[in-house]
Protein backbone atom coordinates (compact mmCIF):
# COMPACT_ATOMS: atom_id res chain seq x y z
CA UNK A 1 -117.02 -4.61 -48.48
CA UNK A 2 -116.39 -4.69 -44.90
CA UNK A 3 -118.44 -5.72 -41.61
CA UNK A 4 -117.52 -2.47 -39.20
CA UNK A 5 -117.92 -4.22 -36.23
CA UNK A 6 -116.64 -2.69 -32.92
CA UNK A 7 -116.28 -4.68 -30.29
CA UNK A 8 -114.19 -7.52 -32.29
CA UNK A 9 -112.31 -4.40 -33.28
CA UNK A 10 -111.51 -3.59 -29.53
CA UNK A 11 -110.73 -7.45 -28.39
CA UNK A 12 -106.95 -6.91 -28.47
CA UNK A 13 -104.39 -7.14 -26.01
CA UNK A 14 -100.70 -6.17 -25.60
CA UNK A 15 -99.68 -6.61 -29.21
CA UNK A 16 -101.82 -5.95 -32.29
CA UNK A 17 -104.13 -7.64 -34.37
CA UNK A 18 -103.73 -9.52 -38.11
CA UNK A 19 -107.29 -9.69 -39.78
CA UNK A 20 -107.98 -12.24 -42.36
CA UNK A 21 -110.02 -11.37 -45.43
CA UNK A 22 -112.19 -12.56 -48.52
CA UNK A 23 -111.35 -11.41 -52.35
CA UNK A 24 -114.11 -11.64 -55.19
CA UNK A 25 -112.31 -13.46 -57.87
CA UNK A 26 -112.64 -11.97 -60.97
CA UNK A 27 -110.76 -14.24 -64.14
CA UNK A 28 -108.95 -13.03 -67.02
CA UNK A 29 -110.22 -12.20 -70.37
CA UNK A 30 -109.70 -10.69 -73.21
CA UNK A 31 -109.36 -6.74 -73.89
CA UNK A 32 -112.21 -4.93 -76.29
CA UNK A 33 -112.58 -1.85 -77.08
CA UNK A 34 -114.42 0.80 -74.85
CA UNK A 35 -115.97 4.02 -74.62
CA UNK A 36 -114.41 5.11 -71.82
CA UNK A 37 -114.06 4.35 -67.77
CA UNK A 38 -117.08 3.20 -66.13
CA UNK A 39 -119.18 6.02 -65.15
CA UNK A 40 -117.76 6.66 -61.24
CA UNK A 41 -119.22 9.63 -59.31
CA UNK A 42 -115.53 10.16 -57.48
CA UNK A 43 -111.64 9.53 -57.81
CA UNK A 44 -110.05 6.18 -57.94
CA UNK A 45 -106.82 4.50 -57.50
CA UNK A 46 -105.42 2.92 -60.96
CA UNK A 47 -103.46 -0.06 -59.33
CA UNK A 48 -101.36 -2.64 -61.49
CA UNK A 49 -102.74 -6.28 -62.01
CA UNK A 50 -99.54 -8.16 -61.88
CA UNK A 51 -97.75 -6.17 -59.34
CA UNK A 52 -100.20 -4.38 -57.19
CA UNK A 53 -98.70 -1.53 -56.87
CA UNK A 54 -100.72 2.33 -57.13
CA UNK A 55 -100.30 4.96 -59.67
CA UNK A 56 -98.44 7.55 -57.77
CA UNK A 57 -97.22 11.37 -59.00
CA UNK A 58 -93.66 12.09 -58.27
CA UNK A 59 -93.68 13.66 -53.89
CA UNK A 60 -97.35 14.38 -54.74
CA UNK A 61 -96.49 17.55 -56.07
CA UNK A 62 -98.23 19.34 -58.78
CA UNK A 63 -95.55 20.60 -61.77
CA UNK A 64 -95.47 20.16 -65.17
CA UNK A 65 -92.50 17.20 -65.19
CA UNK A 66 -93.22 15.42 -62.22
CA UNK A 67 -92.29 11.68 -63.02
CA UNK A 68 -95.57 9.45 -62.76
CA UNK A 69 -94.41 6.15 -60.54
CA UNK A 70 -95.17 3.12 -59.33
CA UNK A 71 -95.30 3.00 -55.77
CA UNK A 72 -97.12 1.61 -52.46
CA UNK A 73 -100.46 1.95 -51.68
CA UNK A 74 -101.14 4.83 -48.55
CA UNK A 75 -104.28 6.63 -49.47
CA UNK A 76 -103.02 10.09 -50.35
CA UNK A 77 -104.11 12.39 -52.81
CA UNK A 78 -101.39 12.11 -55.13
CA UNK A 79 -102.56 8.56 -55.99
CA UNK A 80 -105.88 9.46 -56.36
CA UNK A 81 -107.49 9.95 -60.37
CA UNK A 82 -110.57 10.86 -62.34
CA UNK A 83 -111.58 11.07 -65.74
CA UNK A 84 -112.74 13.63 -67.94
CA UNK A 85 -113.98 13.29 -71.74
CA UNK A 86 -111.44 14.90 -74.38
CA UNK A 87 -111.99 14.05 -77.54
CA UNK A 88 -113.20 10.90 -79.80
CA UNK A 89 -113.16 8.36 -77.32
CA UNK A 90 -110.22 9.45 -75.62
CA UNK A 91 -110.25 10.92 -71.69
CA UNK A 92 -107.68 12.63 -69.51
CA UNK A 93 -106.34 10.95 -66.34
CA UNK A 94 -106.41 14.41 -64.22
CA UNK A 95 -104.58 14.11 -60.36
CA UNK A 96 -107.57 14.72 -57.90
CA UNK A 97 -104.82 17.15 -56.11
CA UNK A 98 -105.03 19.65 -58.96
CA UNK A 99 -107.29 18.42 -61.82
CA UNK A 100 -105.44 20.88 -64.33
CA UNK A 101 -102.87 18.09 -64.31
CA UNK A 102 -102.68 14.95 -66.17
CA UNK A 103 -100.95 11.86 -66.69
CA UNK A 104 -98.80 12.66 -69.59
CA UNK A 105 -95.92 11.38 -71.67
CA UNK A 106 -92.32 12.74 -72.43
CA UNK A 107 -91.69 10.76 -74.95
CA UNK A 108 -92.03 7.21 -73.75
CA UNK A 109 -91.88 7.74 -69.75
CA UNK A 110 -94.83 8.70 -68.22
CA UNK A 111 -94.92 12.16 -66.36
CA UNK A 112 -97.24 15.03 -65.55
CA UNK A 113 -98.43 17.33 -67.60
CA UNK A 114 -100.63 20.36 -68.42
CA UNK A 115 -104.17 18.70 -69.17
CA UNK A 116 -104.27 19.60 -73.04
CA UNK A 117 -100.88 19.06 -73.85
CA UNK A 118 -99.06 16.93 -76.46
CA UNK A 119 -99.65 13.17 -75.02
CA UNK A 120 -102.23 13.67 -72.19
CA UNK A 121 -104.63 11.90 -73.48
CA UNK A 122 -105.58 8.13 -73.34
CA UNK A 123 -108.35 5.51 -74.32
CA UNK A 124 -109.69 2.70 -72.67
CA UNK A 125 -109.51 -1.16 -73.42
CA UNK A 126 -111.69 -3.17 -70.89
CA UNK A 127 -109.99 -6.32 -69.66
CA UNK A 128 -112.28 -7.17 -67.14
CA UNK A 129 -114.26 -5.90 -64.60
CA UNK A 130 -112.87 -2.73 -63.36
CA UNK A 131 -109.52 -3.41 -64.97
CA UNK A 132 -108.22 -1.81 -68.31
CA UNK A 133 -105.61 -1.47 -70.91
CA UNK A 134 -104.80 2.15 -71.00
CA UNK A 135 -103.10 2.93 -74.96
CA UNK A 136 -102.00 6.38 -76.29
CA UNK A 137 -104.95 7.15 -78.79
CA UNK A 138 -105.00 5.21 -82.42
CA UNK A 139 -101.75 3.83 -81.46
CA UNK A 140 -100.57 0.25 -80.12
CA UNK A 141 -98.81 1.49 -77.10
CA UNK A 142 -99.80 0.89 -73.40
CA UNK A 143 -99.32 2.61 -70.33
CA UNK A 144 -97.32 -0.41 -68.55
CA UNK A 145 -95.21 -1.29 -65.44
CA UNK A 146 -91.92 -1.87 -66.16
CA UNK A 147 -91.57 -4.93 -63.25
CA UNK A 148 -93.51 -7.25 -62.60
CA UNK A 149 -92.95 -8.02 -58.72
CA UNK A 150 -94.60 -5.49 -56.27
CA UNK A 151 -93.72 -4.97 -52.28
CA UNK A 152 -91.31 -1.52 -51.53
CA UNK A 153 -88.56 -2.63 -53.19
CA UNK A 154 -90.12 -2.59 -56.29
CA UNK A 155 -92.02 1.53 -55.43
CA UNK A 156 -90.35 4.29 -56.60
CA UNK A 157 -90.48 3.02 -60.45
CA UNK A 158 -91.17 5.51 -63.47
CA UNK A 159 -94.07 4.13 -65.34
CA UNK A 160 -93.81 4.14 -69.02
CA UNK A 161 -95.14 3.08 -72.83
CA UNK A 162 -95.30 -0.56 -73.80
CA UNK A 163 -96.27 -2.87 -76.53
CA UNK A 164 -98.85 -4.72 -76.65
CA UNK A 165 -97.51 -7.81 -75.95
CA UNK A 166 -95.50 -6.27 -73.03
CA UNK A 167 -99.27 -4.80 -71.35
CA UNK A 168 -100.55 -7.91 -71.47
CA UNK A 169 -98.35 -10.13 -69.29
CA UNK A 170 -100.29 -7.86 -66.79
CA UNK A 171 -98.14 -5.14 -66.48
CA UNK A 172 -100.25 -2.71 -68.72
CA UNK A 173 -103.47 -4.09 -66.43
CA UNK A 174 -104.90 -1.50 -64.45
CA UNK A 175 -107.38 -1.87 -61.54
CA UNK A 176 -109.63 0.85 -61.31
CA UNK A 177 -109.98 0.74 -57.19
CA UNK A 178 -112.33 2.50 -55.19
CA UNK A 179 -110.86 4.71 -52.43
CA UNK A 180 -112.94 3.24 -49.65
CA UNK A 181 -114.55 -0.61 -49.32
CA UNK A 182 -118.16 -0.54 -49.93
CA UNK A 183 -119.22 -2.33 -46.28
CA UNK A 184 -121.37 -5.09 -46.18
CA UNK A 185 -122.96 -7.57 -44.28
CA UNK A 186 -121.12 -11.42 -44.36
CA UNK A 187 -123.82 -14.38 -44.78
CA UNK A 188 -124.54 -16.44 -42.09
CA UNK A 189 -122.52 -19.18 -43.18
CA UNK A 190 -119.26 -17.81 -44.32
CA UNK A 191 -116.81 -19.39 -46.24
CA UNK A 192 -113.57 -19.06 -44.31
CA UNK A 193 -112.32 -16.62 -47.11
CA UNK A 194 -115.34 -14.57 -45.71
CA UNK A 195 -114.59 -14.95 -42.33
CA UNK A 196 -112.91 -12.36 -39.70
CA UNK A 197 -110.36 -13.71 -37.18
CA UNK A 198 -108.67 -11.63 -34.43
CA UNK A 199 -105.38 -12.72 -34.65
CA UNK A 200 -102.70 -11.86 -31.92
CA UNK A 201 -98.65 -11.03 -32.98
CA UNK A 202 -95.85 -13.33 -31.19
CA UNK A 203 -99.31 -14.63 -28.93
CA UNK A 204 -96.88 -17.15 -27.51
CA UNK A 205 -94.97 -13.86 -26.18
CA UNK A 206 -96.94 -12.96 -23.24
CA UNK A 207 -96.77 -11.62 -19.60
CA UNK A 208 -99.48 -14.74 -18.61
CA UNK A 209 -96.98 -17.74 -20.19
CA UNK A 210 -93.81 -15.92 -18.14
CA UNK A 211 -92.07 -13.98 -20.54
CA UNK A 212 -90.02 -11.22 -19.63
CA UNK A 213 -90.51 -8.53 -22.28
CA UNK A 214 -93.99 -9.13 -23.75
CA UNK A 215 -96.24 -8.28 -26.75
CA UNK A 216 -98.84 -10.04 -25.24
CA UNK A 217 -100.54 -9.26 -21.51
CA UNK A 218 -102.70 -12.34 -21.19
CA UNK A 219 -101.72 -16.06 -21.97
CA UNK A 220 -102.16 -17.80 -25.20
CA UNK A 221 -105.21 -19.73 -23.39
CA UNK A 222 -106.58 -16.81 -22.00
CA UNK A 223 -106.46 -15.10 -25.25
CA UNK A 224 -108.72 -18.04 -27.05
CA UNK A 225 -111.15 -17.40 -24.11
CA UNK A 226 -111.89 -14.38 -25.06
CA UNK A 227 -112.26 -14.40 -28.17
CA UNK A 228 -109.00 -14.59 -30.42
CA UNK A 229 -108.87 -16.72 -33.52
CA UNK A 230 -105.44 -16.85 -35.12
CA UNK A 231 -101.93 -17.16 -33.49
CA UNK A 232 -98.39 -15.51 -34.41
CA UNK A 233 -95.56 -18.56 -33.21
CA UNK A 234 -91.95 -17.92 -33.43
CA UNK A 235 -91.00 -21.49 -33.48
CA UNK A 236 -87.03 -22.52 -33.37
CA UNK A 237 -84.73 -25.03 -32.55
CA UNK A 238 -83.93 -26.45 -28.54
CA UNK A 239 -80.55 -25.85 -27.99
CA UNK A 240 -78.91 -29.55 -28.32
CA UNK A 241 -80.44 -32.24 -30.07
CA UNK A 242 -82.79 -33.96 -27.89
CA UNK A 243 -84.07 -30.64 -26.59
CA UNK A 244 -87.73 -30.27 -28.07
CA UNK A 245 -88.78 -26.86 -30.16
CA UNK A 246 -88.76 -23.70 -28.62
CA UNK A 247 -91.45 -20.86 -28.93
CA UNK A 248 -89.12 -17.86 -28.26
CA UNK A 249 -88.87 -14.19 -29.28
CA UNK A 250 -85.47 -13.64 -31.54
CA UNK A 251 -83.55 -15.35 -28.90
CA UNK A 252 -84.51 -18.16 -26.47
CA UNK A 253 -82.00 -17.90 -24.59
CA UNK A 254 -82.94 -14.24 -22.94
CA UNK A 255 -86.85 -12.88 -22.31
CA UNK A 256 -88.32 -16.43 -21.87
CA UNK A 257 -88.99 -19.14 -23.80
CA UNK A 258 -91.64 -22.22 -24.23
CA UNK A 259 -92.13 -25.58 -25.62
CA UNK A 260 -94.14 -25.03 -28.56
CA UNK A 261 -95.99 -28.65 -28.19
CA UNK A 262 -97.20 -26.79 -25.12
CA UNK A 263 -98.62 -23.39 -27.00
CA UNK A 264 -99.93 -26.06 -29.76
CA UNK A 265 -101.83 -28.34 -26.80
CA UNK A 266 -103.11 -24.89 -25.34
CA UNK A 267 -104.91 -24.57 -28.81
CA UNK A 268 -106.01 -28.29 -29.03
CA UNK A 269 -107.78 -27.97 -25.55
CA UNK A 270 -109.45 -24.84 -26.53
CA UNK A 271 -111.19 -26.77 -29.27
CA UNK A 272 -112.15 -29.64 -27.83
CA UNK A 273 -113.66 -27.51 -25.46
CA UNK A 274 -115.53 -25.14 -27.75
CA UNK A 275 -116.68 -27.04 -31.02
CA UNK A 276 -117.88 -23.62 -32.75
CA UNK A 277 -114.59 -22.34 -32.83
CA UNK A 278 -112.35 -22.10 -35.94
CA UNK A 279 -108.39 -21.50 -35.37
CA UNK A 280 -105.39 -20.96 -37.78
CA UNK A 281 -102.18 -20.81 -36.25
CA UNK A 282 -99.62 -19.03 -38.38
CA UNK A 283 -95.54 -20.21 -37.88
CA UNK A 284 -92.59 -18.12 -38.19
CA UNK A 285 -90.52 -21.12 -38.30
CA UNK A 286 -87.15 -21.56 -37.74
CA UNK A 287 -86.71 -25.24 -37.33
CA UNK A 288 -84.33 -26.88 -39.25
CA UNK A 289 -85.42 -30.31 -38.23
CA UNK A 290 -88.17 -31.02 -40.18
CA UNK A 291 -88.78 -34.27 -38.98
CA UNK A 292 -88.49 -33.40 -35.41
CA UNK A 293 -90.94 -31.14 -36.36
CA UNK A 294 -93.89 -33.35 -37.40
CA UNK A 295 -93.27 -35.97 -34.93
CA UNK A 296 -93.96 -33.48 -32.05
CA UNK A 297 -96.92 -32.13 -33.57
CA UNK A 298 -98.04 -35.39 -34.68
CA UNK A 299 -97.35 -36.80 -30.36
CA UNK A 300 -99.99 -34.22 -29.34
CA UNK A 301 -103.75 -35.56 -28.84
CA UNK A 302 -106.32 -34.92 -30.87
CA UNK A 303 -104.15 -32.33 -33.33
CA UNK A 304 -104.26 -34.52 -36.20
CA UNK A 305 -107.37 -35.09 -36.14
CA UNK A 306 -108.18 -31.07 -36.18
CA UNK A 307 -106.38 -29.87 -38.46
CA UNK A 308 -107.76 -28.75 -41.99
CA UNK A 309 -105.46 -29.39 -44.40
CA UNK A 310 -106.15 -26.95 -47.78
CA UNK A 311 -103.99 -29.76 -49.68
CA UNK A 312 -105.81 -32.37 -48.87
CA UNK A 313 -109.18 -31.20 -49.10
CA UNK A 314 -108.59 -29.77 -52.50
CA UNK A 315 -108.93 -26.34 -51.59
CA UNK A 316 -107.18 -24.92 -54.90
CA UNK A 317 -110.09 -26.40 -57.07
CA UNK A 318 -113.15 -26.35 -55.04
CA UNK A 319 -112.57 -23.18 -52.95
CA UNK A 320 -112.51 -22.75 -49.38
CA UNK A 321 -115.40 -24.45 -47.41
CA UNK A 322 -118.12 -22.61 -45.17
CA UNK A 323 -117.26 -22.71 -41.33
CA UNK A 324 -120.34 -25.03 -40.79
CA UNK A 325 -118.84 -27.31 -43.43
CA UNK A 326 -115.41 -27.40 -40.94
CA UNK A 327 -116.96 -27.56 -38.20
CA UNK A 328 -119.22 -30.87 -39.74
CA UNK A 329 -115.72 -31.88 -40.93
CA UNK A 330 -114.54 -31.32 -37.08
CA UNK A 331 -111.62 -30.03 -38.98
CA UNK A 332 -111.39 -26.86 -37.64
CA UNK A 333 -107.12 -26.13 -36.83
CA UNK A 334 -105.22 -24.43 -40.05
CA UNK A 335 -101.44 -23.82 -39.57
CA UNK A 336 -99.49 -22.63 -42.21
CA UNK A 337 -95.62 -21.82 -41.85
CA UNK A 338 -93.50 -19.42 -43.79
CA UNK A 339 -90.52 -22.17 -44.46
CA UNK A 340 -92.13 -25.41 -46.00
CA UNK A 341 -95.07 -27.77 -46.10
CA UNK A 342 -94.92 -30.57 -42.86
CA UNK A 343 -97.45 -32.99 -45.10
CA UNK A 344 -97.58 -35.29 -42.40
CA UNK A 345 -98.84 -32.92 -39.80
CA UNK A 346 -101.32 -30.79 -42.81
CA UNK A 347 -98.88 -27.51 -42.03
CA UNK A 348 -98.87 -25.70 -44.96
CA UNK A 349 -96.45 -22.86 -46.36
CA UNK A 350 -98.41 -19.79 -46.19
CA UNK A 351 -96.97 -18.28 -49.28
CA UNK A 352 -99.37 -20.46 -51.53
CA UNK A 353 -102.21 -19.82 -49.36
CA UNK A 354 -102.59 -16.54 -48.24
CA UNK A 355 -101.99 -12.73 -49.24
CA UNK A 356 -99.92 -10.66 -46.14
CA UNK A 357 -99.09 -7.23 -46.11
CA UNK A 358 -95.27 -6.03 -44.13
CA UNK A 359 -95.34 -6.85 -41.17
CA UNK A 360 -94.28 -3.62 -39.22
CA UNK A 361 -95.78 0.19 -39.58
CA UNK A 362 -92.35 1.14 -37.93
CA UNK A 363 -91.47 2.40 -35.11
CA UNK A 364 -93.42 5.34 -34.33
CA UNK A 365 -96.06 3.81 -36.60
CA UNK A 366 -95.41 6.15 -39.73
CA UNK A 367 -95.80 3.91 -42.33
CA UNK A 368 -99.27 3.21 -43.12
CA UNK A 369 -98.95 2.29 -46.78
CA UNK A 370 -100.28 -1.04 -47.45
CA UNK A 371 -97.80 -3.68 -49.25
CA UNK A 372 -97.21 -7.22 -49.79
CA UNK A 373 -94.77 -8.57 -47.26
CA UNK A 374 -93.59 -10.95 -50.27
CA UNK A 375 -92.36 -9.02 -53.63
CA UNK A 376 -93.31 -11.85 -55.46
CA UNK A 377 -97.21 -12.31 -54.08
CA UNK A 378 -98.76 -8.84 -54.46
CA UNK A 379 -101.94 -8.20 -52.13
CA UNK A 380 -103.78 -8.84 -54.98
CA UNK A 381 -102.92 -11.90 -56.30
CA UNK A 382 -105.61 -13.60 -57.55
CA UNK A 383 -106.24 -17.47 -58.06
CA UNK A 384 -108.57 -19.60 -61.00
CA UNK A 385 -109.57 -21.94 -57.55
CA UNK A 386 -109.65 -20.08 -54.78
CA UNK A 387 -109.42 -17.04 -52.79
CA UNK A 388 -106.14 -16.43 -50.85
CA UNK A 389 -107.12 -15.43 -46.92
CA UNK A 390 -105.40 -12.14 -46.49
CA UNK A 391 -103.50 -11.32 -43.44
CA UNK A 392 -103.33 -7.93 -42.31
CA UNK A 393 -100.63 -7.14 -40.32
CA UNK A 394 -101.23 -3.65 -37.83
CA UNK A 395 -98.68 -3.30 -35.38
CA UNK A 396 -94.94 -1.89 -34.22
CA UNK A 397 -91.88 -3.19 -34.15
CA UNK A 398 -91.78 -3.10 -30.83
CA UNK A 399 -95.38 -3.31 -29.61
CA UNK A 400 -96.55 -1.89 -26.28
CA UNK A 401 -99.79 -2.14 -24.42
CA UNK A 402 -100.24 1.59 -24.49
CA UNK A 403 -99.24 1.53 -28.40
CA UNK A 404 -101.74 -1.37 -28.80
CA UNK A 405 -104.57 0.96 -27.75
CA UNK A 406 -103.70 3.43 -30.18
CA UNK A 407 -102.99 1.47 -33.13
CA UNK A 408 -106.18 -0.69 -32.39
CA UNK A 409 -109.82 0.17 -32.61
CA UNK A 410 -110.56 3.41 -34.67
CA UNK A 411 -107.21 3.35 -35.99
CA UNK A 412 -107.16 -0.56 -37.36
CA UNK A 413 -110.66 -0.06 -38.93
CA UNK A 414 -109.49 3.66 -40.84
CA UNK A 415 -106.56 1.64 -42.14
CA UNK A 416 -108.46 -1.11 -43.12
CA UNK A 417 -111.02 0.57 -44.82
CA UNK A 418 -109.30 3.17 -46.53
CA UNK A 419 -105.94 2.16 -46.99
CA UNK A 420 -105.01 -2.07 -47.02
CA UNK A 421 -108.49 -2.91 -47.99
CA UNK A 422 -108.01 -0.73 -51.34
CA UNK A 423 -104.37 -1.63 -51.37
CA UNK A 424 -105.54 -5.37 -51.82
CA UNK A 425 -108.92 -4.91 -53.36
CA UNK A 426 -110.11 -7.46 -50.40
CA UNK A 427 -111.94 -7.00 -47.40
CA UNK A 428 -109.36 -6.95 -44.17
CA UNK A 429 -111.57 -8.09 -41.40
């Protein structure tokens, strides 16, 4: 699913956009017994449950041996399957590179093989939608995982056999994925889990608020003007005491710096201004004075009063609300940060919230695989309650206005469709 829509796609400045997505919940059941895969006209990606993480042959290569991994998510061929009937109820897994090859076993580690061959073949066990148990025929053992945290530390990893009980902690769960989102058209009234924000890296960091070396051409006010919908703050310390928080870049002492009850009272303006609009500030925070922290958010007019706290209104059990319901609410500021929960102030850590993939495509932007940027929290985590917003990160590290206008536009919505939005079986918007 996915809303291709261009111009939002080309509202981006200096830096590069984050895109916040919806995810279908699906819940957990029990495995029965099946006839096979459901009946797909193309190759899929078989992605682990628990960790997120794609079935991957060894470099991609095609030769009898290659070790069958675990590994991050990047669209190529190598982690792309189909299915073909053997015999009895039991199919090959053949590599859409070369379909003579198969997922196959040497003994209990998983590798590729000669479709045919000893231990190439494998039957189904539904879990849930899309999502199977896959067992070596009229036997108890389970193509599994053998961790079950995700992210690139974790890619690299030999897949093997497993019991039973071992499969079913997740790690023998496998998503059957389709390569590409199916696009679609959002309702009227989206829930914010439905919702796509244009969200701006380091927005604080900008040629417009005085910094020297800038992701950002055009202030953070100018940048809600015209159209942007979440903000990236690097929030730290002053430098004594009684010097209040600093929005800075890595160091605040060189490239410029800013009070961040300034940045915050950009935002709260903006709103009161425009009552349609819907904001969610995101903080990479390095303030170690907690309280200091809430009492200058809570000294700014009118931010209490905006802000939408998913704690409070009981987002975990009910789900996330419609914007028309926020906007009723007039609660219509989220901020989550990546170091605690400031209950007085409704900032919430992000980590129980959300879904992000790493933050950087490096420096030339050669990494497009698609990975959670917390091991822990695969892209696809899903929750009984609610659906975590995903934030999808698409930039440098060290973003340029000329690299923004490459990595944005046509580039963002490839990636999206056919590499993060499989990756975390969510819609990147």
């Amino acid at each position: 699913m996915f809303n291709r829509d261009r111009r939002s796609m080309r509202l981006v400045f200096a830096a590069v956009a984050a895109l916040t997505a919806a995810l279908v919940n699906v819940l957990p059941g029990a495995a029965v017994a099946t006839p096979g895969p459901p009946n797909r006209l193309g190759p899929v990606q078989m992605q682990n449950a628990v960790n997120g993480l794609a079935v991957d042959a060894e470099a991609g290569d095609m030769e009898e041996g290659r070790k069958i991994l675990q590994f991050t998510y990047g669209g190529r061929h190598g982690q792309q399957w189909w299915f073909e009937a053997a015999t009895g109820s039991s199919y090959y897994l053949k590599s859409n590179v070369n379909g003579a090859y198969c997922i196959g076993l040497d003994g209990t580690l998983a590798v590729l093989k000669l479709c045919g061959g000893d231990g190439t073949t494998w039957e189904f066990d539904k879990v849930q939608a899309d999502t199977y148990l896959l067992k070596t025929p009229g036997g108890e053992e389970y193509l599994t995982s053998p961790t079950t945290a995700g992210g690139k530390s974790n890619s690299g990893v030999q897949l093997t056999l497993g019991s039973r009980a071992e499969a079913d902690t997740g790690r023998g769960h496998w998503h059957l994925t389709d390569l590409v989102l199916e696009e679609y058209t959002p309702p009227a009234d989206p829930r914010l889990d439905q919702a796509t924000f244009l969200t701006t890296h380091n927005a604080f960091n900008s040629y417009g608020d005085g910094f020297v070396f800038p992701n950002q051409s055009r202030s953070m006010a100018t940048q809600l003007d015209e159209g942007v919908r979440g903000m990236m703050l690097d929030v730290y310390d002053g430098s004594e005491p009684e010097d209040p928080l600093r929005m800075c870049h890595g160091t605040c002492v060189v490239g410029g710096n800013r009070v961040f009850q300034d940045g915050l009272a950009d935002i709260v303006t903006f709103l009161q201004r425009d009552a349609d609009a819907v904001v969610t500030v995101f903080i990479e925070d390095r303030v170690t004075d907690r309280a200091k922290m809430a009492s200058e958010m809570a000294a700014i007019p009118g931010l209490k009063e905006l802000v939408f706290d998913p704690e409070v209104q009981e987002v975990a059990t009910h789900g996330w609300p419609t914007l028309s319901q926020m906007k009723g609410l007039d609660k219509r500021l989220l901020i989550f940060s990546d170091h605690s929960d400031v209950p007085e102030v409704g900032v919430r850590l992000q980590r129980n919230w959300t879904v992000e993939n790493f933050w950087s495509m490096g420096g030339l932007a050669g990494n497009k695989d698609c990975y959670t940027r917390w091991d822990e929290i695969p892209l696809t985590r899903q929750e009984p309650g609610f659906t975590r917003l995903f934030v999808m990160n698409q930039f440098r590290d060290a973003p340029t206005a000329i690299t923004a206008a490459i990595d944005n536009g046509d580039s963002l919505v490839d990636r999206a469709l056919n590499i993060c939005g499989p990756a975390a079986r969510k819609t990147p918007n």
